[in-house]
Protein backbone atom coordinates (compact mmCIF):
# COMPACT_ATOMS: atom_id res chain seq x y z
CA UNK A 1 153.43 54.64 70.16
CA UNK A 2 157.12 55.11 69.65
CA UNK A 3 158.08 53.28 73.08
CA UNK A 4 156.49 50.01 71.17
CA UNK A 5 159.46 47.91 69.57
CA UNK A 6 157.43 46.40 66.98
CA UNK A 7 156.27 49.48 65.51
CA UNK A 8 158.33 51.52 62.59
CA UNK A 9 159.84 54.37 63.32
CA UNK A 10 158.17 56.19 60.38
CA UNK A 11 154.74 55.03 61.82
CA UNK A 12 152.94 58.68 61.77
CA UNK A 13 154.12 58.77 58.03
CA UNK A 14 153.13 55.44 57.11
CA UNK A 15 149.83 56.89 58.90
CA UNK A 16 149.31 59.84 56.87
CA UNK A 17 150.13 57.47 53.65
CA UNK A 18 147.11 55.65 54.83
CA UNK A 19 144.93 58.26 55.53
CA UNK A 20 146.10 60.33 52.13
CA UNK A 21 144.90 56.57 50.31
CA UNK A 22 141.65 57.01 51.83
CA UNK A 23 141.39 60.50 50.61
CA UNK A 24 142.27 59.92 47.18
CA UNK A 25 139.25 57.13 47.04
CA UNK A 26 137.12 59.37 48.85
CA UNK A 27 137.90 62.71 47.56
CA UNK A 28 139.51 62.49 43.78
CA UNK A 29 137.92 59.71 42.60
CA UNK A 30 134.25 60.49 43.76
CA UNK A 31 133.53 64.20 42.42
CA UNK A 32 129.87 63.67 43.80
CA UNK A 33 131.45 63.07 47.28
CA UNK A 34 133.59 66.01 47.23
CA UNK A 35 130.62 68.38 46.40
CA UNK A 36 128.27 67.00 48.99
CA UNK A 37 131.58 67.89 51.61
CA UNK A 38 132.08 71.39 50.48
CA UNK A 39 128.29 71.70 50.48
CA UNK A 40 128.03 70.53 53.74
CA UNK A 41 130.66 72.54 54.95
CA UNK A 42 129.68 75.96 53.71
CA UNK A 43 126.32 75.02 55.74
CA UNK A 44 128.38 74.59 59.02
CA UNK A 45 130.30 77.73 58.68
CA UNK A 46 133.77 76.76 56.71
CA UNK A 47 135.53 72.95 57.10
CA UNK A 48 137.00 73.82 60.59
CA UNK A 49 133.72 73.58 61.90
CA UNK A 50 132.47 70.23 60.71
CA UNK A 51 132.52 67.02 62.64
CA UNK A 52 132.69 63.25 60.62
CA UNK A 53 131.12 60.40 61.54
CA UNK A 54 131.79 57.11 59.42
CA UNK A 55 128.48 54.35 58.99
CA UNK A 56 130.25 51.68 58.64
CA UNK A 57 129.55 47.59 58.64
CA UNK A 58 131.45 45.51 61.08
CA UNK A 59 133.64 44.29 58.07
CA UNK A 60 135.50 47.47 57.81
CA UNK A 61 135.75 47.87 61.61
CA UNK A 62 139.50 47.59 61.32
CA UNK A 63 140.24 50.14 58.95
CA UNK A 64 141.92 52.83 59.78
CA UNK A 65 139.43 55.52 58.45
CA UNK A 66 140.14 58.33 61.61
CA UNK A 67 143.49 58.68 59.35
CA UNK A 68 141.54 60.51 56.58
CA UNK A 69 142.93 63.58 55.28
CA UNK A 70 143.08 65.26 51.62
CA UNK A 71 145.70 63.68 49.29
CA UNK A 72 147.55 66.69 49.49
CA UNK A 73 147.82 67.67 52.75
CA UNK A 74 150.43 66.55 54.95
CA UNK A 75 148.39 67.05 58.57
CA UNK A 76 145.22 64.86 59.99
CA UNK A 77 141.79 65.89 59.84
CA UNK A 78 141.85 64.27 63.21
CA UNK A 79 143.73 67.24 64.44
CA UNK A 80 141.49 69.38 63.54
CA UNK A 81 138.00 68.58 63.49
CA UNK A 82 136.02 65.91 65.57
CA UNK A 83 136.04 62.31 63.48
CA UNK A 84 134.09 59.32 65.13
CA UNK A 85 132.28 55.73 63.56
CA UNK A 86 129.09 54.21 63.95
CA UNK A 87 128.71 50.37 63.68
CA UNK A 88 126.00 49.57 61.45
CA UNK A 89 124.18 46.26 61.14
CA UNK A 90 124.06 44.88 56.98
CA UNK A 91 121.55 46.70 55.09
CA UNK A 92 120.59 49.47 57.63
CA UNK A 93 120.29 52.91 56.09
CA UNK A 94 123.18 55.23 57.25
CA UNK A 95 122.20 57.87 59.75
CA UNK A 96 122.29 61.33 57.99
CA UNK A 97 122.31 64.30 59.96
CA UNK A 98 121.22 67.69 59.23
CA UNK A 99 123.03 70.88 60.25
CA UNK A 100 122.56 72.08 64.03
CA UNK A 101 124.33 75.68 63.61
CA UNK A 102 123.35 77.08 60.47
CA UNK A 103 125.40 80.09 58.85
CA UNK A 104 129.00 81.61 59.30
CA UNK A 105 128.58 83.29 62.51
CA UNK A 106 129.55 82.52 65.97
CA UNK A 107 126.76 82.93 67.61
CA UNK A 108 124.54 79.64 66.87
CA UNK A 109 121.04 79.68 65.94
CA UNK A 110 118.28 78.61 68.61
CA UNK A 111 117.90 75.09 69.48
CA UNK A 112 116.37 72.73 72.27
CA UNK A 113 118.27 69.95 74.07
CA UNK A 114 117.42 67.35 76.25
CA UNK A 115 119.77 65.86 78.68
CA UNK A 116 118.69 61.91 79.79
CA UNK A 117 120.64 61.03 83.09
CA UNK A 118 120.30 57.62 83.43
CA UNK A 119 122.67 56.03 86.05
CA UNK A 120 121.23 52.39 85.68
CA UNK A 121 123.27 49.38 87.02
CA UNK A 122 122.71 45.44 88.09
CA UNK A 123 121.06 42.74 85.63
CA UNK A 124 119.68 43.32 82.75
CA UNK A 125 117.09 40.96 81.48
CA UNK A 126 117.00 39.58 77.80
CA UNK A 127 120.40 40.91 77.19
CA UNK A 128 123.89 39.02 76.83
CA UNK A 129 127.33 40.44 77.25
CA UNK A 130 129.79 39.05 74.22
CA UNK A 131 130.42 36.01 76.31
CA UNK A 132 126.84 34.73 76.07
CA UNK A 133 126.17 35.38 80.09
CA UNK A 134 123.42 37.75 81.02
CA UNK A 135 124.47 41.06 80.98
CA UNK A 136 125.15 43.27 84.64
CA UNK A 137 126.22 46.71 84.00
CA UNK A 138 128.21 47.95 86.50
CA UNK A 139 128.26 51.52 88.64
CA UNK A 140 129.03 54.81 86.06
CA UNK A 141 130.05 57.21 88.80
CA UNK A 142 129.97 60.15 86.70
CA UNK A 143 126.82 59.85 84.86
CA UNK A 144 125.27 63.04 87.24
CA UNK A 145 128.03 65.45 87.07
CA UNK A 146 128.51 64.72 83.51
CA UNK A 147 124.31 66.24 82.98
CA UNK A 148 125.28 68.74 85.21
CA UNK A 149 128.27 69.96 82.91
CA UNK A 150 126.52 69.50 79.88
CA UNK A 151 123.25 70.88 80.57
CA UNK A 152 125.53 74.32 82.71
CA UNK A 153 127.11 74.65 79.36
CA UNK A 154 123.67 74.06 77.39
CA UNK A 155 121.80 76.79 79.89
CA UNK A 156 123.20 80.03 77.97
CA UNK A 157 122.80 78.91 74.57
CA UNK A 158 119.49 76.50 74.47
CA UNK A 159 116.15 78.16 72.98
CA UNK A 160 114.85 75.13 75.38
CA UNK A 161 116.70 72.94 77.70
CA UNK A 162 115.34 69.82 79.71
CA UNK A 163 117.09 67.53 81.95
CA UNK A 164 115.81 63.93 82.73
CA UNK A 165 116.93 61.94 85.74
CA UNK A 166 115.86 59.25 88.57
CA UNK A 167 114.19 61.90 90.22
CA UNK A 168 111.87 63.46 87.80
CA UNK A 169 110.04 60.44 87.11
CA UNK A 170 106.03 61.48 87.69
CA UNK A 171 103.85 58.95 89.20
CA UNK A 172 102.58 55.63 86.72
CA UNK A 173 105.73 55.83 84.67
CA UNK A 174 108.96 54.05 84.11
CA UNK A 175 111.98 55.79 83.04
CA UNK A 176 111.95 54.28 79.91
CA UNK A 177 108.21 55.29 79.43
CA UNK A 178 108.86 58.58 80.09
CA UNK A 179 112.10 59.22 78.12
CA UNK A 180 109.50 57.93 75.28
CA UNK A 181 106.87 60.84 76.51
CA UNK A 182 109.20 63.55 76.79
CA UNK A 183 110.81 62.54 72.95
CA UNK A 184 107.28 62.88 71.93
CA UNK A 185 107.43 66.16 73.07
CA UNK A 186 110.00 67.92 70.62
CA UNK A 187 111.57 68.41 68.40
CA UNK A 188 114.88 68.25 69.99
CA UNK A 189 117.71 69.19 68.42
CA UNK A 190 119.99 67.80 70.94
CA UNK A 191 120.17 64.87 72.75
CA UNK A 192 122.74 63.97 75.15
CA UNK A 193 122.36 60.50 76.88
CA UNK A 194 124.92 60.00 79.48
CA UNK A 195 124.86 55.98 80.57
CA UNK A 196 125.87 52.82 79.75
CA UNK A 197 125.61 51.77 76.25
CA UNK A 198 126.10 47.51 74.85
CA UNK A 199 127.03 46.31 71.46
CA UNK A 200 125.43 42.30 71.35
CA UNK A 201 127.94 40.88 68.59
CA UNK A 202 125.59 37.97 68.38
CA UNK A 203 122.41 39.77 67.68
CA UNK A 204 124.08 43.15 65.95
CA UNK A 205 122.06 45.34 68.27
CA UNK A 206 123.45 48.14 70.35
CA UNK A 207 121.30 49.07 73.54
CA UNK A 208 120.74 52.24 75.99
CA UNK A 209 120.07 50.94 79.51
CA UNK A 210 117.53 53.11 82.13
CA UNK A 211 117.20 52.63 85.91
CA UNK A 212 114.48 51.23 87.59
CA UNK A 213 113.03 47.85 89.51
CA UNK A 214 114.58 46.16 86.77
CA UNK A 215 117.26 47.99 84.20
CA UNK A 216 115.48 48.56 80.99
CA UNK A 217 117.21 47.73 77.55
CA UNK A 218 116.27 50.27 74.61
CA UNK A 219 117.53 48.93 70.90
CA UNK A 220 119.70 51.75 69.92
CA UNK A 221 118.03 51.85 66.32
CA UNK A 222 114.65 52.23 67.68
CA UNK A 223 115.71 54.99 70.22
């Protein structure tokens, strides 16, 4: 940042001032807010072990929310815990999320996880990139080691653990199909897709994408 010309100097203050704004809306002025976070974060075992994830409508999709921090601190959340956004289309309910690891100890409560490998690429019917052409996804090369990372790190602490890839398709099913059987056959507590993902501006959709004949295109929302 500081080897661009056009930016201040002062740029991580001017960033904090930002993020302290955002605070002060979120925090001081909105007492209901503030309880639901402390709330939330007791559940998870103190505030250093929460995550934040922002719904928000592609009209805010420029702010600088990451930034976030309490009026009176002078360090980034972002620094400390994990902070991320999810585009929502106008109207949608916001995803809520309940707690995965329940209580103030270390050691994490049971819970299954499924791990979908899906390593599609080539056309994809039905589906436009942002310029209007039908959409090709390219080659993810690391789509199998990434499973094999998550689900080695997943093996020691998963009640239940299953892995889905190319390979464990059975007979008379599609991947697709089958990623809907195996949901079915929950509950999961964790699921870690590791693909491509598409965000149509036109439509507002986002999409998964799973291998086969033909790569299949799953609306994120219904997934």
């Amino acid at each position: 940042l500081r080897a661009s010309r056009n930016l201040s100097d002062d740029w991580e203050q001017e960033l904090l001032e930002i993020g302290q704004d955002f605070g002060k809306l979120l925090l001081d002025d909105n007492p209901p807010f503030q309880r639901a976070l402390n709330d939330a974060q007791a559940k998870a075992g103190g505030a250093e072990r929460k995550s934040i994830c922002f719904s928000i409508e592609k009209s805010v999709h420029a702010a600088a929310l990451e930034a976030l921090t309490d009026p009176g601190e002078e360090s980034f959340w972002m620094l400390k815990v994990p902070m991320y956004r999810r585009l929502i289309r106008s109207g949608q309910v916001p995803m809520e999320r309940s707690v995965l690891f329940k209580g103030r100890s270390r050691r994490p409560d049971p819970f299954n996880a499924l791990i979908i490998e899906s390593p599609a690429e080539g056309p994809v019917a039905d589906v436009k990139d942002n310029e209007g052409r039908p959409l090709r996804l390219g080659e993810l090369g690391n789509v199998t080691p990434e499973a094999g990372a998550v689900e080695n790190i997943l093996r020691k602490r998963a009640a239940r653990l299953k892995r889905i890839g190319p390979t464990d398709i059975p007979a008379g099913y599609s991947f697709k199909s089958y990623v809907r059987e195996v949901l079915t056959q929950g509950p999961w507590d964790l699921v870690h897709y590791a693909g491509h993902s598409h965000y149509d501006e036109g439509t507002g959709k986002g999409y998964l994408f799973f291998p086969g004949e033909f790569v299949d295109a799953l609306d994120i929302e219904l997934f």
